[in-house]
C-alpha atoms as a PDB file:
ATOM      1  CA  UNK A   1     -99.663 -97.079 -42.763  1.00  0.00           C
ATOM      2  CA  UNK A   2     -98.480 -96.562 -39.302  1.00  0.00           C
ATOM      3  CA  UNK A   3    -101.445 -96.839 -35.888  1.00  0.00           C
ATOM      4  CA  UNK A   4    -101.994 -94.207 -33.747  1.00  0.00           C
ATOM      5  CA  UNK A   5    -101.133 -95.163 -30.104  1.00  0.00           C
ATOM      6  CA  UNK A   6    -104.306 -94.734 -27.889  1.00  0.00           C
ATOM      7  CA  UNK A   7    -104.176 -92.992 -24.489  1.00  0.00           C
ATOM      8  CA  UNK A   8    -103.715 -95.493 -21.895  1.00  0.00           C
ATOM      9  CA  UNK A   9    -106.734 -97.065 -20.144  1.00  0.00           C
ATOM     10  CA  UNK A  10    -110.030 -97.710 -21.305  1.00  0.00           C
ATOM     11  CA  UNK A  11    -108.983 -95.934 -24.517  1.00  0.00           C
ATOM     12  CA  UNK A  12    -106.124 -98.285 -25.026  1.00  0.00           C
ATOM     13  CA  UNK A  13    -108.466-101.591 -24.385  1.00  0.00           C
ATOM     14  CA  UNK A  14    -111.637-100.088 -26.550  1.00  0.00           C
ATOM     15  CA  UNK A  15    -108.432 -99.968 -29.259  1.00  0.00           C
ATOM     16  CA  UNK A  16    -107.163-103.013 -29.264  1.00  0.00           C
ATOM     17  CA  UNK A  17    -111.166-104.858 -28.640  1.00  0.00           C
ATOM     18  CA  UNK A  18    -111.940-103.124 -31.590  1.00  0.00           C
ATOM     19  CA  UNK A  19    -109.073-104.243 -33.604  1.00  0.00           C
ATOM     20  CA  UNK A  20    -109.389-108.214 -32.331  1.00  0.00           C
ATOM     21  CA  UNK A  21    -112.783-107.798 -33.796  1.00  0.00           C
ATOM     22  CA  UNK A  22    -112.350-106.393 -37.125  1.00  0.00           C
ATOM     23  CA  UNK A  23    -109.132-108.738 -37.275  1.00  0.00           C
ATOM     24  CA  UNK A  24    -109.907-112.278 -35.563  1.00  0.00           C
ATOM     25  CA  UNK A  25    -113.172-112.219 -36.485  1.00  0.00           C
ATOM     26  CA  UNK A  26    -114.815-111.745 -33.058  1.00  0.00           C
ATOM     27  CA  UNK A  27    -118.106-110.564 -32.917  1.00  0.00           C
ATOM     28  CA  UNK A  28    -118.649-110.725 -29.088  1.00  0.00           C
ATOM     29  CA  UNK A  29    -117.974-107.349 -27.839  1.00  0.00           C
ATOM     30  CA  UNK A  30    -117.034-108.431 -24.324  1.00  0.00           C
ATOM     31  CA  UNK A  31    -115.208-111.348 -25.384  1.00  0.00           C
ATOM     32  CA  UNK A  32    -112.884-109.030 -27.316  1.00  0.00           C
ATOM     33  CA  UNK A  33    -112.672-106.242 -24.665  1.00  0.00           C
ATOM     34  CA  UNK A  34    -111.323-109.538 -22.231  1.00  0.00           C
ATOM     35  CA  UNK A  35    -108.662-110.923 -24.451  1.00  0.00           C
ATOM     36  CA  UNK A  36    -107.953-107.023 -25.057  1.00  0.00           C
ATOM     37  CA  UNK A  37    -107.419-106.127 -21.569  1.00  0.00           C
ATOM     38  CA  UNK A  38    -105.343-109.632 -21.035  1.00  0.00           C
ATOM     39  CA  UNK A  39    -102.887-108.352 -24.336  1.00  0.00           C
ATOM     40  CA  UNK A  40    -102.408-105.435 -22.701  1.00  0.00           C
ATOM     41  CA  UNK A  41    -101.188-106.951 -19.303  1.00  0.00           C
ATOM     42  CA  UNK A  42    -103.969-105.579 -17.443  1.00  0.00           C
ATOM     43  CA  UNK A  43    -105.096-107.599 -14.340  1.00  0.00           C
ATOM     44  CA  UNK A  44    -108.269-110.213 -14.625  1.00  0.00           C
ATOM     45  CA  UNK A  45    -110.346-107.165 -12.791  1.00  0.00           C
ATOM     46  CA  UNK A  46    -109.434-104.277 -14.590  1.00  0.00           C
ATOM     47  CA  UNK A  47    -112.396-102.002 -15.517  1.00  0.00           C
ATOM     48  CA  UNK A  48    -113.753-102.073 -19.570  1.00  0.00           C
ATOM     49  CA  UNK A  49    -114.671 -99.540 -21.513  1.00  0.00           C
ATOM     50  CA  UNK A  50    -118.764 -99.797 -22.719  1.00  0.00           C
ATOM     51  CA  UNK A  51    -119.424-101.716 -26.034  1.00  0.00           C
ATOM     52  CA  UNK A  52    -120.112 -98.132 -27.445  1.00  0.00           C
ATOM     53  CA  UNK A  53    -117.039 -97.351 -27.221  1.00  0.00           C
ATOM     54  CA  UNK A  54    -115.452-100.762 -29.314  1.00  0.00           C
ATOM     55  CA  UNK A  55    -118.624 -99.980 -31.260  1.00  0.00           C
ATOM     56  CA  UNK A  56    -116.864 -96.493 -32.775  1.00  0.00           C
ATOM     57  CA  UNK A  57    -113.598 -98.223 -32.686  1.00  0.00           C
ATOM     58  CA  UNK A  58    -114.635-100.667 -34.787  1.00  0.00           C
ATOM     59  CA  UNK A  59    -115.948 -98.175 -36.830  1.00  0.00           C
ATOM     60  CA  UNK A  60    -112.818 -95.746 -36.786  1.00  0.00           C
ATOM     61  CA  UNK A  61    -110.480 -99.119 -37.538  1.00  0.00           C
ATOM     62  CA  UNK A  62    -112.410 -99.846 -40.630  1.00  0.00           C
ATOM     63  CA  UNK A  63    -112.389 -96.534 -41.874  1.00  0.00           C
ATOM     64  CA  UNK A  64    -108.603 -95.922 -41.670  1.00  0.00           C
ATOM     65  CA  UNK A  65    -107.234 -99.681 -42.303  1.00  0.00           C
ATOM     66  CA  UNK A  66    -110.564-101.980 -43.915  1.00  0.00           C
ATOM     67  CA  UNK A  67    -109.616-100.345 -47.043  1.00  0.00           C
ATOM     68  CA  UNK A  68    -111.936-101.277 -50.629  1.00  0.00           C
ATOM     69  CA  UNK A  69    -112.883-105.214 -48.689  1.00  0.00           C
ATOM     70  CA  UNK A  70    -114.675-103.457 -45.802  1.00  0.00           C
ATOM     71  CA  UNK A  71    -116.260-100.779 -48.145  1.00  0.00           C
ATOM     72  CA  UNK A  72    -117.460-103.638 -50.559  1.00  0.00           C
ATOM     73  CA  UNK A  73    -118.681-106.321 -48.042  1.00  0.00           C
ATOM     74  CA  UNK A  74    -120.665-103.637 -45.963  1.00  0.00           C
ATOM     75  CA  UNK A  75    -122.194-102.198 -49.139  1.00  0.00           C
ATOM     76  CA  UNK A  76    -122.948-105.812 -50.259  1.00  0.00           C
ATOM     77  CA  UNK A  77    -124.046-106.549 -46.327  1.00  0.00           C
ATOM     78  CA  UNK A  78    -126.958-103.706 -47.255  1.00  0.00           C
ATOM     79  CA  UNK A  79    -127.578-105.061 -50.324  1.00  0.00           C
ATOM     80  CA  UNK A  80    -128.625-108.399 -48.949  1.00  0.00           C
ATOM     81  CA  UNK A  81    -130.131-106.777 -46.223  1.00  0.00           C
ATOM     82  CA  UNK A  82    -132.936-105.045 -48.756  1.00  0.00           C
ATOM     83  CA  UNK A  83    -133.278-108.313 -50.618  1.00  0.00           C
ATOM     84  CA  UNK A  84    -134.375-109.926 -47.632  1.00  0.00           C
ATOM     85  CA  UNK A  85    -136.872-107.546 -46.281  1.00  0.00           C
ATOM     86  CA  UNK A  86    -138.329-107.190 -49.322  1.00  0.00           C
ATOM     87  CA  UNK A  87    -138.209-111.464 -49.466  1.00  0.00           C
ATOM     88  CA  UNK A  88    -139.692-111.616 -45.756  1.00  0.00           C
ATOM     89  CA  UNK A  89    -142.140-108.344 -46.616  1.00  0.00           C
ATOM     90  CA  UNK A  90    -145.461-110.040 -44.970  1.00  0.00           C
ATOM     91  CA  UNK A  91    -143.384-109.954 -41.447  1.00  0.00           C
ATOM     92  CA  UNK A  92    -142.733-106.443 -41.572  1.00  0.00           C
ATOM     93  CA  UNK A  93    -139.168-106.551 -41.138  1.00  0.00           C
ATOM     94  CA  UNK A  94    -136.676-103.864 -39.583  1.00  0.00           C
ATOM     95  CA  UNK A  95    -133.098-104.160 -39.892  1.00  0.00           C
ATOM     96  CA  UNK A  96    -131.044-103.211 -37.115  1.00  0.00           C
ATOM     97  CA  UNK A  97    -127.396-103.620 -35.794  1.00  0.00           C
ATOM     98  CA  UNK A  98    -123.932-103.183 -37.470  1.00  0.00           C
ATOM     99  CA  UNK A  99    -125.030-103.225 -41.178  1.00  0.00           C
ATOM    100  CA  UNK A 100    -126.929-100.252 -40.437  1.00  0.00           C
ATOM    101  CA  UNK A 101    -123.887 -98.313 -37.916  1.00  0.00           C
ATOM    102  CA  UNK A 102    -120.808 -99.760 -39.802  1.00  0.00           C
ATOM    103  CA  UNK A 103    -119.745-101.490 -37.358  1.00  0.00           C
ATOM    104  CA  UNK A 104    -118.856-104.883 -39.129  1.00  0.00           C
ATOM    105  CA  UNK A 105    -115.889-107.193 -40.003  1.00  0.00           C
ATOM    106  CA  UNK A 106    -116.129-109.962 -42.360  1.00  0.00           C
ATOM    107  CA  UNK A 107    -117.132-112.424 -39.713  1.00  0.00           C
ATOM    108  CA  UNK A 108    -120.528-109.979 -39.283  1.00  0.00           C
ATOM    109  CA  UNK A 109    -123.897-111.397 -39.844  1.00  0.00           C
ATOM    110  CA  UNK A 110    -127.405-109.353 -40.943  1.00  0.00           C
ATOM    111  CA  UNK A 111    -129.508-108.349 -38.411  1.00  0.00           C
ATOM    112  CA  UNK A 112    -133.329-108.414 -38.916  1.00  0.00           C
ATOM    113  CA  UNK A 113    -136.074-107.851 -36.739  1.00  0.00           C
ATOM    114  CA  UNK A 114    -139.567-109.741 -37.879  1.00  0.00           C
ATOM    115  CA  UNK A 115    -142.639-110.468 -36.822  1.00  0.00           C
ATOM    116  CA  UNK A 116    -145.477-112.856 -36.641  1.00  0.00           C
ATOM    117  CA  UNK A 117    -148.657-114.218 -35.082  1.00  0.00           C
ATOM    118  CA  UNK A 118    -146.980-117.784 -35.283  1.00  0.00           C
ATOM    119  CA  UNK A 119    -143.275-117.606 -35.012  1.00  0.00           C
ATOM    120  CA  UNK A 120    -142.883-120.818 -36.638  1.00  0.00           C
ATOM    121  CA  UNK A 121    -144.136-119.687 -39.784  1.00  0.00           C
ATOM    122  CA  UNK A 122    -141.272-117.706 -41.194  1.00  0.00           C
ATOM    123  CA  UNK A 123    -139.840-121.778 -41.017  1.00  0.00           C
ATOM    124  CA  UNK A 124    -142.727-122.466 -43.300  1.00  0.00           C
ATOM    125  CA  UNK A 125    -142.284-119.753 -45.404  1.00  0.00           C
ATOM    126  CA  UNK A 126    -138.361-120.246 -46.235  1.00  0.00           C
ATOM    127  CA  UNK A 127    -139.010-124.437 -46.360  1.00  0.00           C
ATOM    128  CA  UNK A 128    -142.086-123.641 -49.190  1.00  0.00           C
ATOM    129  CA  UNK A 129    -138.746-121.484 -50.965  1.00  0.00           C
ATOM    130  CA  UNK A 130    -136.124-123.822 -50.677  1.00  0.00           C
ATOM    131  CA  UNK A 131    -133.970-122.047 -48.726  1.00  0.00           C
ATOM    132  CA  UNK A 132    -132.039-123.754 -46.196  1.00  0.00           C
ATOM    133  CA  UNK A 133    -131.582-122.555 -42.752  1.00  0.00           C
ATOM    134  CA  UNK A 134    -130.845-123.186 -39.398  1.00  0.00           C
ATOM    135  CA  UNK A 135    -132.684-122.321 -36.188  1.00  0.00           C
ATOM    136  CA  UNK A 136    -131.786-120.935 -32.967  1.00  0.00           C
ATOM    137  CA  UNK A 137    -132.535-118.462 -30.570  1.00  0.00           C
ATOM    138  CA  UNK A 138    -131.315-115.469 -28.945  1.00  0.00           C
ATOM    139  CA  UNK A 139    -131.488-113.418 -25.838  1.00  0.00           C
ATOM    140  CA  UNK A 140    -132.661-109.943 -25.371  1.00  0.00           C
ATOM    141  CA  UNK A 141    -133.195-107.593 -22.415  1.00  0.00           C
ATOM    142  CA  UNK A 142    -135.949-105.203 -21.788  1.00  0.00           C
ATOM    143  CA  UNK A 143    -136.501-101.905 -20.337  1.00  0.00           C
ATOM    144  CA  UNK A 144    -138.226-103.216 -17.164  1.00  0.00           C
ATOM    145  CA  UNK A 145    -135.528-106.004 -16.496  1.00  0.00           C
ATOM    146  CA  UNK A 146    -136.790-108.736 -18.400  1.00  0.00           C
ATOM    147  CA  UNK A 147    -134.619-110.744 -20.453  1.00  0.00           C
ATOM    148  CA  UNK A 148    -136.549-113.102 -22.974  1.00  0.00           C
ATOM    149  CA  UNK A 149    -135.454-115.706 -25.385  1.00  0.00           C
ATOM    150  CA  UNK A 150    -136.685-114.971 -29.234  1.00  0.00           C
ATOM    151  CA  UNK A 151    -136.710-117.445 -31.990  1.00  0.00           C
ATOM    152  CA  UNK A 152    -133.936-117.088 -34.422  1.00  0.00           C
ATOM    153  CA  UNK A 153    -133.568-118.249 -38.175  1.00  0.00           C
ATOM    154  CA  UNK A 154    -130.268-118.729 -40.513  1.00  0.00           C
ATOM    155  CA  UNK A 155    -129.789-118.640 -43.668  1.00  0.00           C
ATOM    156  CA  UNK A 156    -127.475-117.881 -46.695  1.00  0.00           C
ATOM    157  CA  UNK A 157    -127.540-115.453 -48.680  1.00  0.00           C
ATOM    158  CA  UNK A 158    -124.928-115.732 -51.073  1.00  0.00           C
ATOM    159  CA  UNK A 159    -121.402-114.866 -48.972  1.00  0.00           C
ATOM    160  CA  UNK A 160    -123.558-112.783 -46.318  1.00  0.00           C
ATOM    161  CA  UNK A 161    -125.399-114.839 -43.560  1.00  0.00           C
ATOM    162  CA  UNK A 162    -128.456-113.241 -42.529  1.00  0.00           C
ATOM    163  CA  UNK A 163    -129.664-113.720 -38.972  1.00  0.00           C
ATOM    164  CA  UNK A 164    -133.982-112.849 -38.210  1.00  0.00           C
ATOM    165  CA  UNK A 165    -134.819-112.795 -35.079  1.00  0.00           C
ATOM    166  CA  UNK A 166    -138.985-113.847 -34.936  1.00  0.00           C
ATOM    167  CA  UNK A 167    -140.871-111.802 -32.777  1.00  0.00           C
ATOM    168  CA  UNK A 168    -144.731-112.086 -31.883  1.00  0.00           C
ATOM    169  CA  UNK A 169    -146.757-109.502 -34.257  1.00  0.00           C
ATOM    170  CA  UNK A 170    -148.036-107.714 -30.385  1.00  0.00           C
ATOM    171  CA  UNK A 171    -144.802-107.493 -29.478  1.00  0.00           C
ATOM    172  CA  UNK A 172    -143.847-104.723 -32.355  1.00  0.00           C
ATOM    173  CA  UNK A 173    -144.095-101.293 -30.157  1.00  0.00           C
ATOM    174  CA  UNK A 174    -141.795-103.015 -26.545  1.00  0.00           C
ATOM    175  CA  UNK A 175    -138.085-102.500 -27.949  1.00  0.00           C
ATOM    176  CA  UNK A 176    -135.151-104.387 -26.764  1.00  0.00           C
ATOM    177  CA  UNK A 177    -132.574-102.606 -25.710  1.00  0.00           C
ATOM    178  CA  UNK A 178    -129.286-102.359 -27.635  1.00  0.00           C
ATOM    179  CA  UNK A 179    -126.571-104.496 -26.823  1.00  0.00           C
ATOM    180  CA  UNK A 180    -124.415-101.549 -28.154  1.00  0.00           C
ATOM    181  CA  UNK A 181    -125.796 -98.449 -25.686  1.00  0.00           C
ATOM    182  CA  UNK A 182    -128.404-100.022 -23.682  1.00  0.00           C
ATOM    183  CA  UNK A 183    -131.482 -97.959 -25.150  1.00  0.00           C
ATOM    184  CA  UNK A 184    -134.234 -98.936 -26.926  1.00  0.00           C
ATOM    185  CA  UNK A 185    -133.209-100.495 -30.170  1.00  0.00           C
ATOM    186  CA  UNK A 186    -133.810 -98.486 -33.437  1.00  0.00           C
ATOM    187  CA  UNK A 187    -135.138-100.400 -36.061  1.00  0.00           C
ATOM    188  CA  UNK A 188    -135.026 -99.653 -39.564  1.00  0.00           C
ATOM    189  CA  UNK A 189    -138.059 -99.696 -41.941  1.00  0.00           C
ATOM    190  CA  UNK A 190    -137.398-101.289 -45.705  1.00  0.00           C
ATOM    191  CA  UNK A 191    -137.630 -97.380 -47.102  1.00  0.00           C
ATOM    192  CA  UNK A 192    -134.855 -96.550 -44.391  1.00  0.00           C
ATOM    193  CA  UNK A 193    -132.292 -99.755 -45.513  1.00  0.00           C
ATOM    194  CA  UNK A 194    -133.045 -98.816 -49.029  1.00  0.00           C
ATOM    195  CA  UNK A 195    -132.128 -95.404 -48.683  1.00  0.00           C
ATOM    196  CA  UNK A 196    -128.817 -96.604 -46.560  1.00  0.00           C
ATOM    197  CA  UNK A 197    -127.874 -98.977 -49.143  1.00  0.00           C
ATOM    198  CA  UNK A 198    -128.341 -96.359 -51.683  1.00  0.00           C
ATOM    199  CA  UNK A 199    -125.135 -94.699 -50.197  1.00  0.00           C
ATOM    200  CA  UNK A 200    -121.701 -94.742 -50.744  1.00  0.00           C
ATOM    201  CA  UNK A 201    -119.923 -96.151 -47.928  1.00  0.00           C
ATOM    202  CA  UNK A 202    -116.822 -93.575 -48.085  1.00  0.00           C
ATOM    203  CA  UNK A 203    -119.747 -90.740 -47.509  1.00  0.00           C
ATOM    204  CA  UNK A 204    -121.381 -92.052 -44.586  1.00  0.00           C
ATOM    205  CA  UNK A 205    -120.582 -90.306 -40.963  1.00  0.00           C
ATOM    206  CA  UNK A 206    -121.447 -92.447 -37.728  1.00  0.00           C
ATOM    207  CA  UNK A 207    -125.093 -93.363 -38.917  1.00  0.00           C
ATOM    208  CA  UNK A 208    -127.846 -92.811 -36.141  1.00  0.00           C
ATOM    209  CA  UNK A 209    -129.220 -95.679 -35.453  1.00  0.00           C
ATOM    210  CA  UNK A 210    -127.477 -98.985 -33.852  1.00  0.00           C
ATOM    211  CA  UNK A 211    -128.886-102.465 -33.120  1.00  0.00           C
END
């Protein structure tokens, strides 16, 4: 199948970024607009298109060239995703990010929002089940400013990793903003991932949420 040429400029960069990520396995956005921009012979200064623009690139790229692998690993990324809310029910968790808009290559991780009066104890609660995982953390940015480091949990699930970001039970209601758009995040309920997952992937328009 032959590839549309973009138009030049940020059109051209978004194109390529979004191909180095659903190709090379790149899930950092601005990474892959860089080493975009630097293919393209564009100088070290050269203005980038917004992530929400690599976002539906990524998007449009799986759609015409991921063929029956992307449709199958993001339906199977939604599967997961619904097995582990419903695992991690008692910290009411939202999924969020690019199981939910598409966005995804195989290198893609789940995205889950969780929450807790002790953050530690979703460690507790995976050690008591024998699942293995890692720990980590991860940085997110507020409306007023504030950028504030969450606890962040690993694990396997099968061939899909699944990434849950722990935050405090009071904390539920203040939304990070999207690293996608920069508004609040939408999160997405356990009815709203089951309903998603419920869907064929070929059916699905640019969903309405992002993470």
């Amino acid at each position: 199948m032959s590839r549309r040429r973009p138009a030049s400029g940020y059109e051209e960069i978004a194109c390529e970024a979004a191909r180095i990520v659903c190709e090379e396995g790149i899930t950092d956005y601005r990474l892959a607009k860089r080493k975009a921009a630097e293919r393209l012979g564009l100088p070290a200064n050269a203005a980038l298109p917004d992530n929400a623009r690599v976002e539906s690139g990524v998007i449009e790229y799986q759609r015409l060239y991921g063929g029956a692998a992307y449709v199958r690993h993001l339906q199977q990324m939604r599967t997961v995703a619904v097995q582990a809310m419903r695992l991690l029910a008692g910290f009411a968790p939202r999924l969020v990010g690019g199981t939910v808009s598409g966005a995804v290559s195989m290198s893609h991780r789940v995205q889950l929002h969780a929450f807790g009066d002790k953050v530690e104890l979703i460690d507790v609660f995976l050690h008591d089940r024998g699942i293995p995982y890692e720990q980590d953390e991860r940085d997110y940015r507020y409306l007023d400013g504030a950028l504030e480091s969450v606890p962040l949990v690993r694990f396997e699930a099968g061939e899909i990793g699944v990434d849950v970001a722990m935050f405090p039970d009071d904390t539920a209601s203040r939304l990070p903003l999207s690293a996608t758009n920069g508004q609040p995040v939408k999160r997405l309920t356990l009815a709203e991932a089951e309903r998603l997952a419920a869907q064929p992937v070929e059916s699905l328009s640019n969903a309405p949420w992002d993470g």
